[in-house]
N, C-alpha and C. Protein backbone atom coordinates (compact mmCIF):
# COMPACT_ATOMS: atom_id res chain seq x y z
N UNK A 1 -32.87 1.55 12.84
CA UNK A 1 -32.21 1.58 11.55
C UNK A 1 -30.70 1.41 11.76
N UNK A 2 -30.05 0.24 11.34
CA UNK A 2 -28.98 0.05 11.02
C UNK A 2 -28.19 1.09 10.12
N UNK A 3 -26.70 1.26 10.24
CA UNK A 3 -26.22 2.35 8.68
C UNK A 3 -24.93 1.61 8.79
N UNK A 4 -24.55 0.77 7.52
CA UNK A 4 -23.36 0.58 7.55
C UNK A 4 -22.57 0.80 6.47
N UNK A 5 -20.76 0.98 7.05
CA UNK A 5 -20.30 1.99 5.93
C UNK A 5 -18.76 0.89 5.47
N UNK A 6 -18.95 0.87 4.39
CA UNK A 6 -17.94 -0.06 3.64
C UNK A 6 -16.28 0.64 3.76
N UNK A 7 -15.67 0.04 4.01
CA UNK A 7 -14.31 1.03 3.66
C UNK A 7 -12.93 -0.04 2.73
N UNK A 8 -13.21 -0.31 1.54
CA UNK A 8 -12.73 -1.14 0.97
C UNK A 8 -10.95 -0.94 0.88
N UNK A 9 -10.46 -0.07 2.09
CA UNK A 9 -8.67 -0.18 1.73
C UNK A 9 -8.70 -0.23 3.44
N UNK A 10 -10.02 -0.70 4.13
CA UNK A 10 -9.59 -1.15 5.62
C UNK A 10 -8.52 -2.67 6.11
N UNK A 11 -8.92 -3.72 4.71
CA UNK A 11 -7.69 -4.58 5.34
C UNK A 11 -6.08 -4.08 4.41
N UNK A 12 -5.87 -2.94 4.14
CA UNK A 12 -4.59 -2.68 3.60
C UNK A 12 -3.59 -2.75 4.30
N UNK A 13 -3.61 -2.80 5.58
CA UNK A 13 -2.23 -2.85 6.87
C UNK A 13 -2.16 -4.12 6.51
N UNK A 14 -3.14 -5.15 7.47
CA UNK A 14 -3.34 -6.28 7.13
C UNK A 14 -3.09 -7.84 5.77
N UNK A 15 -2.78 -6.97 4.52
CA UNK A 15 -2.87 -7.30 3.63
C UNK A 15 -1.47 -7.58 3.59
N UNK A 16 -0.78 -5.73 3.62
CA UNK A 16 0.64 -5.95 3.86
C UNK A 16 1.73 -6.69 4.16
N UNK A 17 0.70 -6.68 5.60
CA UNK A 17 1.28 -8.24 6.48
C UNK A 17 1.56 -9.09 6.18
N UNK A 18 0.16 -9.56 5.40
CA UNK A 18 0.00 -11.27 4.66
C UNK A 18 1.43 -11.32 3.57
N UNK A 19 1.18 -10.46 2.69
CA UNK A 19 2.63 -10.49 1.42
C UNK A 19 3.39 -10.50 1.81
N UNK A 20 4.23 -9.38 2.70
CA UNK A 20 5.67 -9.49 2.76
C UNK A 20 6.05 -10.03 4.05
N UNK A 21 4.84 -10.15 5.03
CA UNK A 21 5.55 -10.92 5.69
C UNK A 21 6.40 -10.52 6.98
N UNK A 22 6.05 -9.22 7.02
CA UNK A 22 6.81 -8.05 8.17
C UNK A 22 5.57 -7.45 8.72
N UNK A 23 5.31 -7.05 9.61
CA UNK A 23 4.80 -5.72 10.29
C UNK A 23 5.21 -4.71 10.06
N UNK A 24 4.76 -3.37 9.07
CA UNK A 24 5.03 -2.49 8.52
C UNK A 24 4.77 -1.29 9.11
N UNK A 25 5.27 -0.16 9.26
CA UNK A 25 5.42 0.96 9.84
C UNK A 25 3.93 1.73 9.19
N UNK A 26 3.28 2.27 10.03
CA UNK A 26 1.68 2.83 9.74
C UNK A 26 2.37 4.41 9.69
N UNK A 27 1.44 4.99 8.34
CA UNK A 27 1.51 6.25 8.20
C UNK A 27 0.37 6.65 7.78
N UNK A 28 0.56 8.17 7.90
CA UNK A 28 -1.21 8.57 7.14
C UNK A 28 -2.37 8.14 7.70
N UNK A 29 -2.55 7.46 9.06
CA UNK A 29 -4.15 7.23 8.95
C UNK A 29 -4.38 5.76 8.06
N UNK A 30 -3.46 4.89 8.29
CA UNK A 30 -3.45 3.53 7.81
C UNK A 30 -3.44 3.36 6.40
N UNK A 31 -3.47 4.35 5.27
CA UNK A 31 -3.44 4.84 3.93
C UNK A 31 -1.92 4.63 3.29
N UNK A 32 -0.92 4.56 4.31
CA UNK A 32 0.01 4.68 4.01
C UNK A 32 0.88 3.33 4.68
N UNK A 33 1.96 3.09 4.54
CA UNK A 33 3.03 1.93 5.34
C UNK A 33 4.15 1.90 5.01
N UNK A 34 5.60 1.54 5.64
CA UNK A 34 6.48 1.18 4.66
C UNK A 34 7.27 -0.13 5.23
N UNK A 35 7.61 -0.65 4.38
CA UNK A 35 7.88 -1.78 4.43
C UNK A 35 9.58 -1.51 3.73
N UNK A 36 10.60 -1.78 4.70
CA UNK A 36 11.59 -1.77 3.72
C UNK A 36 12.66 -0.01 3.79
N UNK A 37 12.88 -0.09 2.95
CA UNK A 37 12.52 1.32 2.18
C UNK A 37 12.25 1.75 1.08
N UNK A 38 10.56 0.98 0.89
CA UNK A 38 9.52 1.57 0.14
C UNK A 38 8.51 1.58 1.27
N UNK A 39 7.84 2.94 0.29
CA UNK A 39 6.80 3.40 1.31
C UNK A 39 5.40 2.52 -0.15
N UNK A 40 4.34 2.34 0.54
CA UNK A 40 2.94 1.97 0.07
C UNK A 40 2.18 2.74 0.33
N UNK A 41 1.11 3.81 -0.57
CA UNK A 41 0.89 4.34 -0.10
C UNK A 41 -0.59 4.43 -0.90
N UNK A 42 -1.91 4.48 -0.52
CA UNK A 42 -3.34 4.60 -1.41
C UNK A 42 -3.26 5.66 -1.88
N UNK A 43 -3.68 6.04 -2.95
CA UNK A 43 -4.64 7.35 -3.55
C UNK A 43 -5.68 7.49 -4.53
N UNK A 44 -6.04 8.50 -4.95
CA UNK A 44 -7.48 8.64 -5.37
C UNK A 44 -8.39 7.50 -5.05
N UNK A 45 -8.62 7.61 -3.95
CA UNK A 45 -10.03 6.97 -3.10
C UNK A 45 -9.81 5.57 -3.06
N UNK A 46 -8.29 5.66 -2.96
CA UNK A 46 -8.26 3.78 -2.69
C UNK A 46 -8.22 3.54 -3.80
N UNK A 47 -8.00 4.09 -4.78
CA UNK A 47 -7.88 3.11 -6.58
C UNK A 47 -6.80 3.13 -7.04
N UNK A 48 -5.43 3.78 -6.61
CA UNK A 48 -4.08 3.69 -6.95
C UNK A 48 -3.17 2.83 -5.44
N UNK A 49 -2.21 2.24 -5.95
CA UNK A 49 -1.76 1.85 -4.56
C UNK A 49 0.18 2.01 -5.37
N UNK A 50 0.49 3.37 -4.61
CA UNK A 50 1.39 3.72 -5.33
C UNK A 50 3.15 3.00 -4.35
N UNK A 51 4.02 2.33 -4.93
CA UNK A 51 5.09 2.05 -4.62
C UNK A 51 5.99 3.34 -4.64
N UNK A 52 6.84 3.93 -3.56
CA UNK A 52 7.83 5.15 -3.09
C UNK A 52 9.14 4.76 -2.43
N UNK A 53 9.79 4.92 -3.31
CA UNK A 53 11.45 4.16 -2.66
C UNK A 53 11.53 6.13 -1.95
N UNK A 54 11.91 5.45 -0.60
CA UNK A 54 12.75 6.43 -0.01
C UNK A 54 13.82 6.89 0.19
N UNK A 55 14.46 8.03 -0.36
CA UNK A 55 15.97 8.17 -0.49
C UNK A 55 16.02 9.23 0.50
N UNK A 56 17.75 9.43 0.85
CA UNK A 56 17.53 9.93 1.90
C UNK A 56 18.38 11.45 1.32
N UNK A 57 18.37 12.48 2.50
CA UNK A 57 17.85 12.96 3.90
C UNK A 57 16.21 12.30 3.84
N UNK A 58 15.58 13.01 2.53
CA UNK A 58 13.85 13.56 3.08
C UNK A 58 13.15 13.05 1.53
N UNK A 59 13.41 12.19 0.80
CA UNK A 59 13.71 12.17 -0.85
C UNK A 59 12.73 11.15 -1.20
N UNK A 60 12.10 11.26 -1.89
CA UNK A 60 10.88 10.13 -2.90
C UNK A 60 10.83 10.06 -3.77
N UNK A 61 11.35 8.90 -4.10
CA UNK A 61 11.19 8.50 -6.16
C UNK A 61 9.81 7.71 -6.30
N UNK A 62 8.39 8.46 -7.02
CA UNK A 62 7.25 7.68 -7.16
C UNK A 62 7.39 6.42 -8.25
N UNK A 63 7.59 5.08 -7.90
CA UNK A 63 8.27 4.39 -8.76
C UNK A 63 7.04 3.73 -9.96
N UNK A 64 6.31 3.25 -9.22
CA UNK A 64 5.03 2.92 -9.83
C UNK A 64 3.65 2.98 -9.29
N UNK A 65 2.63 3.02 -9.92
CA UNK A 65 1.04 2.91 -9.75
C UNK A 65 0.78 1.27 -9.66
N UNK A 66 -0.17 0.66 -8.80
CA UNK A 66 -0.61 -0.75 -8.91
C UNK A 66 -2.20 -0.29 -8.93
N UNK A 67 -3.26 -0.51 -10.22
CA UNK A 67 -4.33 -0.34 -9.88
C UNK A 67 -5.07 -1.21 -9.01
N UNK A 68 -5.43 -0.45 -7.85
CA UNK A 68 -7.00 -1.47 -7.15
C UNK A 68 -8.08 -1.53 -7.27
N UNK A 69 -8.49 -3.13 -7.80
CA UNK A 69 -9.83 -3.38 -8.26
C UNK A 69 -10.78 -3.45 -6.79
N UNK A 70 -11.24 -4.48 -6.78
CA UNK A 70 -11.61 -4.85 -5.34
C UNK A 70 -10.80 -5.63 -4.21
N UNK A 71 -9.79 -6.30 -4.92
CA UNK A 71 -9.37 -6.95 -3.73
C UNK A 71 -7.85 -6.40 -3.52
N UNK A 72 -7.84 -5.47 -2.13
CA UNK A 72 -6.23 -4.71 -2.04
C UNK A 72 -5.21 -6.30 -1.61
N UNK A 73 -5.57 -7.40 -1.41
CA UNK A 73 -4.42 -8.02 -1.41
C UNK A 73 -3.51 -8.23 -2.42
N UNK A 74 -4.50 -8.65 -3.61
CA UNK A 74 -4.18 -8.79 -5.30
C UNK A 74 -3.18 -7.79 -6.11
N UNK A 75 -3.64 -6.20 -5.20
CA UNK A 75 -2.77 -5.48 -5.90
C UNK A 75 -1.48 -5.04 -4.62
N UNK A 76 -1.71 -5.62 -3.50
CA UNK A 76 -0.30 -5.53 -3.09
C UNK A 76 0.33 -6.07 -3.16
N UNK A 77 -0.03 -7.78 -3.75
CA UNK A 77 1.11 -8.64 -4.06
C UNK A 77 1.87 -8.76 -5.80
N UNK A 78 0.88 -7.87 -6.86
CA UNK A 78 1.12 -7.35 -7.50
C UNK A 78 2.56 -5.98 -7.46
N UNK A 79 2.36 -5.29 -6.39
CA UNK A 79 3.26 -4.30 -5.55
C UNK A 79 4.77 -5.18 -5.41
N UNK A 80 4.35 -6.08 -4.89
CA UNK A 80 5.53 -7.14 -4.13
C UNK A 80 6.59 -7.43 -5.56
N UNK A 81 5.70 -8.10 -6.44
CA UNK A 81 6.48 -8.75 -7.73
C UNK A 81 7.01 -7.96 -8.62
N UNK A 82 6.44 -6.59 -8.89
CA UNK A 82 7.24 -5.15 -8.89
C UNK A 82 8.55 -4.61 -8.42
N UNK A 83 8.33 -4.59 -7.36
CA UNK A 83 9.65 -4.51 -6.74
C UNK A 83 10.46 -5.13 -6.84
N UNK A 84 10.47 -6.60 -6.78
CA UNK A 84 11.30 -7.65 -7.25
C UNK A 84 11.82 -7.42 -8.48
N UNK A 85 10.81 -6.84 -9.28
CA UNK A 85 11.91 -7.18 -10.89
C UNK A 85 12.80 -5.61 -10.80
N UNK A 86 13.29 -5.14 -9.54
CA UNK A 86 14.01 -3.67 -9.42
C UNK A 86 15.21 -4.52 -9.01
């Protein structure tokens, strides 16, 4: 018996990549990245893919939610064109 287990925010590093175009700093257990200084980060089970400008010392402004349907590239390049209009 075969068992196989889906993990639909496994190409999210990957995805990253593809959009912006950098190799992005891994956080969280691959859930997380930042690119920049915004952080990307999944939540509730992979269905939010939330944009986090980092201010400093230690500081996070949650700027926006991008919902994910099925495909996390769609909503990280969604993420991308977001940021742009900042």
């Amino acid at each position: 018996m075969t068992m196989r287990f889906e993990d639909p925010a496994a190409d999210f590093v990957p995805a990253v990549e593809r959009v912006f175009g950098v190799q992005p700093r891994v956080l969280d257990g691959s859930r997380a990245v930042i690119v920049g200084d915004v952080k990307l980060t999944l939540e509730a089970g992979e269905r939010e893919l939330w944009l986090v400008r980092r201010l400093p010392p230690a500081l996070e402004e949650w700027i926006e939610m991008v919902e994910v349907n099925d495909d996390i590239e769609a909503a990280v390049r969604a993420a991308k064109e977001r940021l742009a209009r900042e």
